[in-house]
PDB file of N, CA and C in Angstrom:
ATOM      1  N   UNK A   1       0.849  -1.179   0.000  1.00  0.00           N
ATOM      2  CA  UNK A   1       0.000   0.000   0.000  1.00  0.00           C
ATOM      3  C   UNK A   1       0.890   1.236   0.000  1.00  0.00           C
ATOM      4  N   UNK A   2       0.595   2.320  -0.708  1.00  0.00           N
ATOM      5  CA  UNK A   2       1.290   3.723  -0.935  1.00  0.00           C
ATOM      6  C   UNK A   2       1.462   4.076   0.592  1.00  0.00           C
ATOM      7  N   UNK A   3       2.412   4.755   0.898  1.00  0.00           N
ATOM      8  CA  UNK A   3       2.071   5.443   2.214  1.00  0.00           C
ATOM      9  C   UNK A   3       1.422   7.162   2.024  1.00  0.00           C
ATOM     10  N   UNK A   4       1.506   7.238   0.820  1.00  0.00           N
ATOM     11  CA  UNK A   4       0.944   8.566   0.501  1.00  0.00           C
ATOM     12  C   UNK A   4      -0.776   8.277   0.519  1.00  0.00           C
ATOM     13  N   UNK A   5      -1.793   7.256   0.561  1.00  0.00           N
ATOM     14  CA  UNK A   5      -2.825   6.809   0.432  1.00  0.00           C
ATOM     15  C   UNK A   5      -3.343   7.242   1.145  1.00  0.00           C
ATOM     16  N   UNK A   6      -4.421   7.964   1.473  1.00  0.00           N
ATOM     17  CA  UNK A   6      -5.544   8.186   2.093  1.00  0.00           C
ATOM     18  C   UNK A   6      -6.646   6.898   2.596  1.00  0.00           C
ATOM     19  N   UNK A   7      -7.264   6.767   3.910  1.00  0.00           N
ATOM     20  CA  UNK A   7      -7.545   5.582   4.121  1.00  0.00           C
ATOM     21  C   UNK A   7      -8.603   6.040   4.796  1.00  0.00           C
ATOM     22  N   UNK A   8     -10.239   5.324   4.551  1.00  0.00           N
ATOM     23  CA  UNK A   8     -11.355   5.719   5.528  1.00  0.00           C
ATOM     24  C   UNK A   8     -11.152   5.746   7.274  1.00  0.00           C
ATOM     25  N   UNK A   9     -11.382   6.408   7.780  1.00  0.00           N
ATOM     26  CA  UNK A   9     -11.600   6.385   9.106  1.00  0.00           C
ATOM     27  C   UNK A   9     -12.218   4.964   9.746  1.00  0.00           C
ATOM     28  N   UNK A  10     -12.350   3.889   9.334  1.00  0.00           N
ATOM     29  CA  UNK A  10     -12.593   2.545   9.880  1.00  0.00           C
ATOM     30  C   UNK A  10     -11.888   2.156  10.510  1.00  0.00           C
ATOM     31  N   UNK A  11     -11.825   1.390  11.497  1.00  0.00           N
ATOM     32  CA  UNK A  11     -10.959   0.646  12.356  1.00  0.00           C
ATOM     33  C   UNK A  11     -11.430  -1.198  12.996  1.00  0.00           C
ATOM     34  N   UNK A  12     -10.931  -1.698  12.177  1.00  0.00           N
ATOM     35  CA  UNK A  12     -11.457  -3.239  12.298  1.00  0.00           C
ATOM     36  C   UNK A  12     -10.314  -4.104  13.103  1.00  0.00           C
ATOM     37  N   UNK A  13     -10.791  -5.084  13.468  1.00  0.00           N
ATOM     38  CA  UNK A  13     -10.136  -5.723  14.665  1.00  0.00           C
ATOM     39  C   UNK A  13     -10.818  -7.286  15.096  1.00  0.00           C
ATOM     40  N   UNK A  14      -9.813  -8.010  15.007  1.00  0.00           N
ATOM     41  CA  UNK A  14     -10.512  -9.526  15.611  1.00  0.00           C
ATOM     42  C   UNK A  14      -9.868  -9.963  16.865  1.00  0.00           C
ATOM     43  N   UNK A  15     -11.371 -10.303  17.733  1.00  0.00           N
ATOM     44  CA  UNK A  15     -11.200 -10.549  19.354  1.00  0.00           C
ATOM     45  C   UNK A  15     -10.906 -12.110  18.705  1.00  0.00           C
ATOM     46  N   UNK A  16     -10.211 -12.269  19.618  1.00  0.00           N
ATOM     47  CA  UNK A  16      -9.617 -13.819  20.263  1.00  0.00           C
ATOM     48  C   UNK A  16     -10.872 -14.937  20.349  1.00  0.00           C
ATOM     49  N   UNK A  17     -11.117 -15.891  19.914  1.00  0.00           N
ATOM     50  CA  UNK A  17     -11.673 -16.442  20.818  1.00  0.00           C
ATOM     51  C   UNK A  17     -11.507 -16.805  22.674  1.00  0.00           C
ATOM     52  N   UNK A  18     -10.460 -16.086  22.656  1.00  0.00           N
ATOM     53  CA  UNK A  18      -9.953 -16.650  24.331  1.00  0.00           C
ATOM     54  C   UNK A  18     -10.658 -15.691  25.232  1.00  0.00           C
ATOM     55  N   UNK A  19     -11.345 -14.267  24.447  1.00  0.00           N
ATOM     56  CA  UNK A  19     -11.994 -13.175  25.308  1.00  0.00           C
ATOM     57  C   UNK A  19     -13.100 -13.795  25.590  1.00  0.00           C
ATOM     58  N   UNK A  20     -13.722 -14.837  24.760  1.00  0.00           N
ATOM     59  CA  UNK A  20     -15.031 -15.274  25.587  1.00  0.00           C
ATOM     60  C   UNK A  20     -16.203 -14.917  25.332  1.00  0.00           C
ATOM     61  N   UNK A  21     -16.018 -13.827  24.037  1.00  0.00           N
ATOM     62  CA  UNK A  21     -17.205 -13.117  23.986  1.00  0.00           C
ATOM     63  C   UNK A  21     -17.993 -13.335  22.665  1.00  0.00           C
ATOM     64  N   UNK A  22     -18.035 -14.438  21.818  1.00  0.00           N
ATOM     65  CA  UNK A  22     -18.382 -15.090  21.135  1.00  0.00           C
ATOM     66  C   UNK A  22     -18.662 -16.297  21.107  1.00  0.00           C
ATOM     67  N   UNK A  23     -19.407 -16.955  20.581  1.00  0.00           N
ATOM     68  CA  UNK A  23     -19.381 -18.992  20.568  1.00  0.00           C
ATOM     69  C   UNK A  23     -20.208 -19.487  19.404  1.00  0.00           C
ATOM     70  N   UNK A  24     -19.304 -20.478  18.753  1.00  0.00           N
ATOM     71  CA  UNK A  24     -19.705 -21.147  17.886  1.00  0.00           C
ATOM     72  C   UNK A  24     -21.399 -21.872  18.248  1.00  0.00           C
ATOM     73  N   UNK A  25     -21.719 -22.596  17.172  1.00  0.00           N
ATOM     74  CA  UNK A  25     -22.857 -23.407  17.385  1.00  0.00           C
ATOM     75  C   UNK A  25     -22.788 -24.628  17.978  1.00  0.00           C
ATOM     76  N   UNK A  26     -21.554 -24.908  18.745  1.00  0.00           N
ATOM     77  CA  UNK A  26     -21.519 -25.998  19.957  1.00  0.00           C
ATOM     78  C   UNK A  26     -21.097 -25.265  21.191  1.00  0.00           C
ATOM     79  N   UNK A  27     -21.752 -23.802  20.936  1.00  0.00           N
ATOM     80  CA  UNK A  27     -21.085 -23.294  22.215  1.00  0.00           C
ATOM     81  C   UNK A  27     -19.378 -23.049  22.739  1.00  0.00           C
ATOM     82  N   UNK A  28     -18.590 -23.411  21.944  1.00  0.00           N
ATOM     83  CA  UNK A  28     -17.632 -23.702  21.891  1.00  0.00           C
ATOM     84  C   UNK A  28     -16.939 -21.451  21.591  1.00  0.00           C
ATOM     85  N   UNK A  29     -15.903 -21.438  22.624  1.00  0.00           N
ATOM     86  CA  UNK A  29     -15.406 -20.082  22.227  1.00  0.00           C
ATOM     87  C   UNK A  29     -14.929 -19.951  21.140  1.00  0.00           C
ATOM     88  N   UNK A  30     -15.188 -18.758  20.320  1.00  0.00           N
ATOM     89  CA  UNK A  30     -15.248 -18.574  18.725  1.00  0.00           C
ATOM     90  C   UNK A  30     -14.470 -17.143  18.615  1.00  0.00           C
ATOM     91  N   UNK A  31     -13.695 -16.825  17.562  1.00  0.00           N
ATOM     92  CA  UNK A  31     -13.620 -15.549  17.935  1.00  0.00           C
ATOM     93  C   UNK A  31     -14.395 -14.390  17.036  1.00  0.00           C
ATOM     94  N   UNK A  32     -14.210 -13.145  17.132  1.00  0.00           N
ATOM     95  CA  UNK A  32     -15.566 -12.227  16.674  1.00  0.00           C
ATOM     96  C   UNK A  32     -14.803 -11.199  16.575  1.00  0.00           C
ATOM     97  N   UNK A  33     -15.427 -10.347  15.623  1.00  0.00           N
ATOM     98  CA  UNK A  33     -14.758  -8.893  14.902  1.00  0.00           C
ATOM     99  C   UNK A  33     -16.032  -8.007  15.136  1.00  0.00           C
ATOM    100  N   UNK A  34     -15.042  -6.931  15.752  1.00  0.00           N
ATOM    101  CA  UNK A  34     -16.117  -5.391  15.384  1.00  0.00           C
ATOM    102  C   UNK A  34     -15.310  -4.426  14.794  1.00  0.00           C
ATOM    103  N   UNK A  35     -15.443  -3.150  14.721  1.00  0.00           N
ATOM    104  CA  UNK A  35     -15.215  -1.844  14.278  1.00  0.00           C
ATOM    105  C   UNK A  35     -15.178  -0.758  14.566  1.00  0.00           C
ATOM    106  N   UNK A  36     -14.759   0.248  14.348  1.00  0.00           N
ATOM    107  CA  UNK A  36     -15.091   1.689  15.127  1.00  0.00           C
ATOM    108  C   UNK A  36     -15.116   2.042  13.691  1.00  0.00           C
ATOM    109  N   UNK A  37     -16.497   2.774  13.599  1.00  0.00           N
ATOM    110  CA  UNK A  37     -16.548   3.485  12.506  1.00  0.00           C
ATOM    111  C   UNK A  37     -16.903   4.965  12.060  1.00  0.00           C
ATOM    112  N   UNK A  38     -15.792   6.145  11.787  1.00  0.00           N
ATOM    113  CA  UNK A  38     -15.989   7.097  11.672  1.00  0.00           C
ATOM    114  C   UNK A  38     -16.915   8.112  10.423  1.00  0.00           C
ATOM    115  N   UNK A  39     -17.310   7.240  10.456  1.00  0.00           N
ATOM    116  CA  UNK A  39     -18.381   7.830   8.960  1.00  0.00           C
ATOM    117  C   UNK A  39     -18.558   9.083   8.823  1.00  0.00           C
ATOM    118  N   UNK A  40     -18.017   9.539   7.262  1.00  0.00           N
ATOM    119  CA  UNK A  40     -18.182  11.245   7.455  1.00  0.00           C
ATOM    120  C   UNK A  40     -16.592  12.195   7.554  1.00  0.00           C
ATOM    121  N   UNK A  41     -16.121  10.874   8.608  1.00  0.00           N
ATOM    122  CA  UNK A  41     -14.473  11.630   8.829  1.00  0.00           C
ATOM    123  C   UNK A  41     -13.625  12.012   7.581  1.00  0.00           C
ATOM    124  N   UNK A  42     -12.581  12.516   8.056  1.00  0.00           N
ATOM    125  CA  UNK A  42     -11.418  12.745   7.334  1.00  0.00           C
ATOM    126  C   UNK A  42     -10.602  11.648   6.788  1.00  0.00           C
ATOM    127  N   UNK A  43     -10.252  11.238   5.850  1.00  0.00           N
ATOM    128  CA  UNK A  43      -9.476  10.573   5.134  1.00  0.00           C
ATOM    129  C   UNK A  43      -8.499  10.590   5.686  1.00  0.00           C
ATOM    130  N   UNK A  44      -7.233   9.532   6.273  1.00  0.00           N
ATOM    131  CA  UNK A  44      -6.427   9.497   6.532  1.00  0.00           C
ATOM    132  C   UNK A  44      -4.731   9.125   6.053  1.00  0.00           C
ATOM    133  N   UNK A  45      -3.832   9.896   5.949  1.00  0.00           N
ATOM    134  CA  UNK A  45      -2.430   9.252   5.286  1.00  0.00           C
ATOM    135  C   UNK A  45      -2.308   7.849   6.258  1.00  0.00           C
ATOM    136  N   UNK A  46      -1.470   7.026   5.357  1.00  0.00           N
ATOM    137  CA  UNK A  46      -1.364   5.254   6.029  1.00  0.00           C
ATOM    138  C   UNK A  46      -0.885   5.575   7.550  1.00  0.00           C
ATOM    139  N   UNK A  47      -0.106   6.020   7.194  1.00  0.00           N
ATOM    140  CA  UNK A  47       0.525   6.612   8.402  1.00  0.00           C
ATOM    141  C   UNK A  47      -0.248   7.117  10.093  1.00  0.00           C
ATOM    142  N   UNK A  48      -0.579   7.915   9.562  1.00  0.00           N
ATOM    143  CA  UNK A  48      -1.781   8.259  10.608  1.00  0.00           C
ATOM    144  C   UNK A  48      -3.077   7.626  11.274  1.00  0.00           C
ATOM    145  N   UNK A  49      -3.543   6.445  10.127  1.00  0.00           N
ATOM    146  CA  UNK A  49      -4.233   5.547  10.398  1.00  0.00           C
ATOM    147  C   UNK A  49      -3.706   4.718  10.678  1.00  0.00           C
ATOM    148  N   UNK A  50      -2.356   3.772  10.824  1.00  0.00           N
ATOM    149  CA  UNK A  50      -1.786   3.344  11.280  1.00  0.00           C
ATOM    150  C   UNK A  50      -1.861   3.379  13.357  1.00  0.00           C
ATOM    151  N   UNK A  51      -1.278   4.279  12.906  1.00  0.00           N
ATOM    152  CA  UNK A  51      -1.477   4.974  14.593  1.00  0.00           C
ATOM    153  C   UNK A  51      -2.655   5.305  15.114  1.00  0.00           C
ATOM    154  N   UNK A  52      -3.511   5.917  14.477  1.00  0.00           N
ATOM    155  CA  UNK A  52      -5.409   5.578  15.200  1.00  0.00           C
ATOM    156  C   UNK A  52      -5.500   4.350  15.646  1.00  0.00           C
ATOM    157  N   UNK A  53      -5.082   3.389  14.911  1.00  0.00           N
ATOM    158  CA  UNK A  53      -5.731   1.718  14.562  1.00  0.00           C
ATOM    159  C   UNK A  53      -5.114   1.282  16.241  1.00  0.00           C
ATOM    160  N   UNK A  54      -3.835   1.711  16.560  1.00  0.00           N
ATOM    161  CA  UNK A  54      -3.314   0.937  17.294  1.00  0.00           C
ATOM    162  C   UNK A  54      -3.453   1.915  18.719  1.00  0.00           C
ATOM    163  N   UNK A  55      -4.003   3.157  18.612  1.00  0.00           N
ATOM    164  CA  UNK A  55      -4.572   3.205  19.607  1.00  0.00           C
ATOM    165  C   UNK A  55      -5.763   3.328  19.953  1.00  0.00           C
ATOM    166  N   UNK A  56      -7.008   2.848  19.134  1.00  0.00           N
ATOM    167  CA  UNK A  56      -8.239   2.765  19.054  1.00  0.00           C
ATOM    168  C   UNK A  56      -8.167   1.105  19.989  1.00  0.00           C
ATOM    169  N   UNK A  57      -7.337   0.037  19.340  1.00  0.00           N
ATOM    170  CA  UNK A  57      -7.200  -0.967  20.529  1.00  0.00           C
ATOM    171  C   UNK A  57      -6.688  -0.769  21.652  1.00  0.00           C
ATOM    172  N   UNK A  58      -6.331  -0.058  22.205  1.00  0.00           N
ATOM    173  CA  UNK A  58      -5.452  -0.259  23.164  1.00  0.00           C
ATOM    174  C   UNK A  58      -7.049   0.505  24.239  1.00  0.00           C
ATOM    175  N   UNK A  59      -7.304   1.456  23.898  1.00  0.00           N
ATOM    176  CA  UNK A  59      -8.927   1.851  24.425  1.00  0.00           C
ATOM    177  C   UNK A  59      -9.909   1.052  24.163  1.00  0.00           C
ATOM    178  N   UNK A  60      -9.848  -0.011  23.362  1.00  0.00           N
ATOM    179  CA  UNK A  60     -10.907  -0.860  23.055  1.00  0.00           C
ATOM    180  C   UNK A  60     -10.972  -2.010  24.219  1.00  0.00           C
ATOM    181  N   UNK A  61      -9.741  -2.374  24.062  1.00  0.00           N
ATOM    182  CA  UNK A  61      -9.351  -3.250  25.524  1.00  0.00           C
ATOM    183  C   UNK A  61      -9.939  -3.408  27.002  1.00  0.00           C
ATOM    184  N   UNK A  62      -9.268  -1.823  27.250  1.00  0.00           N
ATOM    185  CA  UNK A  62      -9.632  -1.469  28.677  1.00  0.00           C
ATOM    186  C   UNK A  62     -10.956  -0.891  28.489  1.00  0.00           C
ATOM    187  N   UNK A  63     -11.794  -0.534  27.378  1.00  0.00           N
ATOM    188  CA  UNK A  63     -13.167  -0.375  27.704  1.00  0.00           C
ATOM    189  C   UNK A  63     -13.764  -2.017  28.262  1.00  0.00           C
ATOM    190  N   UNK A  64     -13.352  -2.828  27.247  1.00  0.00           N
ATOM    191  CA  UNK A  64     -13.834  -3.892  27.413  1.00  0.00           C
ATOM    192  C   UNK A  64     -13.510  -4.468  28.377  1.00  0.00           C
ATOM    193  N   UNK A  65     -12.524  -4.201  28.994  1.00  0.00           N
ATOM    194  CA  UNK A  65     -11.840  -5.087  29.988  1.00  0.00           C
ATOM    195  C   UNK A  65     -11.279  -6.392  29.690  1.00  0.00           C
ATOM    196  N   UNK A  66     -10.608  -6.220  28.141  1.00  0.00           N
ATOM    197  CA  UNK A  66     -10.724  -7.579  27.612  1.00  0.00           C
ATOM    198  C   UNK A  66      -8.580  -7.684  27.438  1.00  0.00           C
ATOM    199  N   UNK A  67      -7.941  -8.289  28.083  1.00  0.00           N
ATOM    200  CA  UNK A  67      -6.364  -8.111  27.748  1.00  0.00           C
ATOM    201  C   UNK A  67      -5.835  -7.817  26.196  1.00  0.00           C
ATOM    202  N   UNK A  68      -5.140  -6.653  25.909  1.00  0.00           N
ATOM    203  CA  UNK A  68      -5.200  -6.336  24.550  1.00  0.00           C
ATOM    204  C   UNK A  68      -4.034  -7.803  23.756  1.00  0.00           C
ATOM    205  N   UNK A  69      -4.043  -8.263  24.425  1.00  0.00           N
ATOM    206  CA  UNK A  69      -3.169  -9.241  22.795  1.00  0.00           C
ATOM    207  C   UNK A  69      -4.495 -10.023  22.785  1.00  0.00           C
ATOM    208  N   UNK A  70      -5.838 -10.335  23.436  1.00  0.00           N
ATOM    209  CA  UNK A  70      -6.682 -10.995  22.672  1.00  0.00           C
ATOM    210  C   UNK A  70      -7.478  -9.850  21.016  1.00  0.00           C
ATOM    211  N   UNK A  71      -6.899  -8.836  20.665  1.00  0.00           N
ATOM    212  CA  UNK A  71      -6.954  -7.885  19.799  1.00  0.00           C
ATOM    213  C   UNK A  71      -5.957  -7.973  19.019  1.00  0.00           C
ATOM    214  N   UNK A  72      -6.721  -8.101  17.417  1.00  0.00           N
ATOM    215  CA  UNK A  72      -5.827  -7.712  16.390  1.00  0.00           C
ATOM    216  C   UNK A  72      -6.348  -6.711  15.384  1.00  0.00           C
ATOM    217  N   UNK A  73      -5.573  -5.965  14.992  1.00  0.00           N
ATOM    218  CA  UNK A  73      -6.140  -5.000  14.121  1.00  0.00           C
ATOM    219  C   UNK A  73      -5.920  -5.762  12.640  1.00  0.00           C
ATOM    220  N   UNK A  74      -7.095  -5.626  12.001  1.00  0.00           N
ATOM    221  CA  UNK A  74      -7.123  -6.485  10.665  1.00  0.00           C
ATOM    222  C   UNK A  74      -7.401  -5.074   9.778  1.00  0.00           C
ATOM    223  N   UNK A  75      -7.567  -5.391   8.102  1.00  0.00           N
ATOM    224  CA  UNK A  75      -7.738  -4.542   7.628  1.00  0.00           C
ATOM    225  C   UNK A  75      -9.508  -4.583   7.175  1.00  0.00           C
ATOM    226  N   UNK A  76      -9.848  -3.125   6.663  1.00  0.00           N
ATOM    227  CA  UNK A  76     -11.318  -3.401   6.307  1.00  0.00           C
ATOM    228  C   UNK A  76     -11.617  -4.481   5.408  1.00  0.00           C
ATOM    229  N   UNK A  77     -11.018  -4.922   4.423  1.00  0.00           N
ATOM    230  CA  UNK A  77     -11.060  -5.999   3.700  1.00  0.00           C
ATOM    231  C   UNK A  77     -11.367  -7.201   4.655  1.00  0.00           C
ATOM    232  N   UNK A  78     -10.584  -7.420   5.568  1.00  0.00           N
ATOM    233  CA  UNK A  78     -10.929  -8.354   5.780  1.00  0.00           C
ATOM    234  C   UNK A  78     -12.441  -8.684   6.998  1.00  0.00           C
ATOM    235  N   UNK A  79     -12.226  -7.580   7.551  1.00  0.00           N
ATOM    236  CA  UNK A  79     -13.368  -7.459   8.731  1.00  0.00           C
ATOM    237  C   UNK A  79     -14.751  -7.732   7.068  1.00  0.00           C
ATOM    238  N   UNK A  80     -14.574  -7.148   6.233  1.00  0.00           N
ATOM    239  CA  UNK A  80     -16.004  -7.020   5.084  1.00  0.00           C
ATOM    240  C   UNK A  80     -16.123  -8.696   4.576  1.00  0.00           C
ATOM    241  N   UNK A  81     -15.017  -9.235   4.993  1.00  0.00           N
ATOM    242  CA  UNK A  81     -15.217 -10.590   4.570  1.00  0.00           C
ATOM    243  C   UNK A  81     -15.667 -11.680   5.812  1.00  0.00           C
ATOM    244  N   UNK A  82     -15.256 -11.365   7.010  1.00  0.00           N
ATOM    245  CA  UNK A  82     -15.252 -12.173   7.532  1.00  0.00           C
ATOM    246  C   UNK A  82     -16.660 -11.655   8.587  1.00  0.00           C
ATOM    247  N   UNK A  83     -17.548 -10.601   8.395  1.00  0.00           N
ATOM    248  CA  UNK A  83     -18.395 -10.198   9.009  1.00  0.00           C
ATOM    249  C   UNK A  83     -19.396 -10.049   8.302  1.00  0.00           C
ATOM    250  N   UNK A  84     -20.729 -10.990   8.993  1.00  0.00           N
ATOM    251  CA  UNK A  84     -21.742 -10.712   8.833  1.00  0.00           C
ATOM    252  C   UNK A  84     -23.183  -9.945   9.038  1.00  0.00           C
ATOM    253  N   UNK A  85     -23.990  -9.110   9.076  1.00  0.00           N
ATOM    254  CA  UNK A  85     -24.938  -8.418   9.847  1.00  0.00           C
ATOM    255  C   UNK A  85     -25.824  -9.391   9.962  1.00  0.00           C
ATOM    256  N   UNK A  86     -26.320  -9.742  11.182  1.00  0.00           N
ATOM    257  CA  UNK A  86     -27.214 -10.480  11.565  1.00  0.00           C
ATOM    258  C   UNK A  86     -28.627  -9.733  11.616  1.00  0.00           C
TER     259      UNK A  86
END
């Protein structure tokens, strides 16, 4: 990716199954993706979104109370693939 690129204000991320806060259809811990989504915002250089991304988890965490290495920051591509609206 350019680092000169401009990048939506999205911020996608996959919880662990080890946070607990998902489960397959045997009940079984699964893991699960959400987002922070700035709709409307400013376009961002890679760079700068870079650095949102990684501190949008680090507040995502301790909102959740969830230990941040069960957090990974993925890209929107993949959160659009691997997420469904129920």
């Amino acid at each position: 990716m350019n680092k000169n690129q401009k990048l939506e204000p999205r911020f996608c991320y996959r919880i662990s199954a080890n946070a607990g806060l998902a489960h397959d259809g045997e009940g079984n811990n699964a893991p699960c993706f959400t987002q922070a989504n700035f709709e409307g915002g400013n376009l961002l250089r890679k760079v700068d979104y870079d650095s949102a991304h990684e501190k949008l988890k680090i507040d995502l965490s301790k909102q959740l109370n969830i230990p941040i290495e069960y957090f990974e920051c993925i890209s929107q591509e993949e959160f659009d693939k691997n997420h469904q609206d129920d």
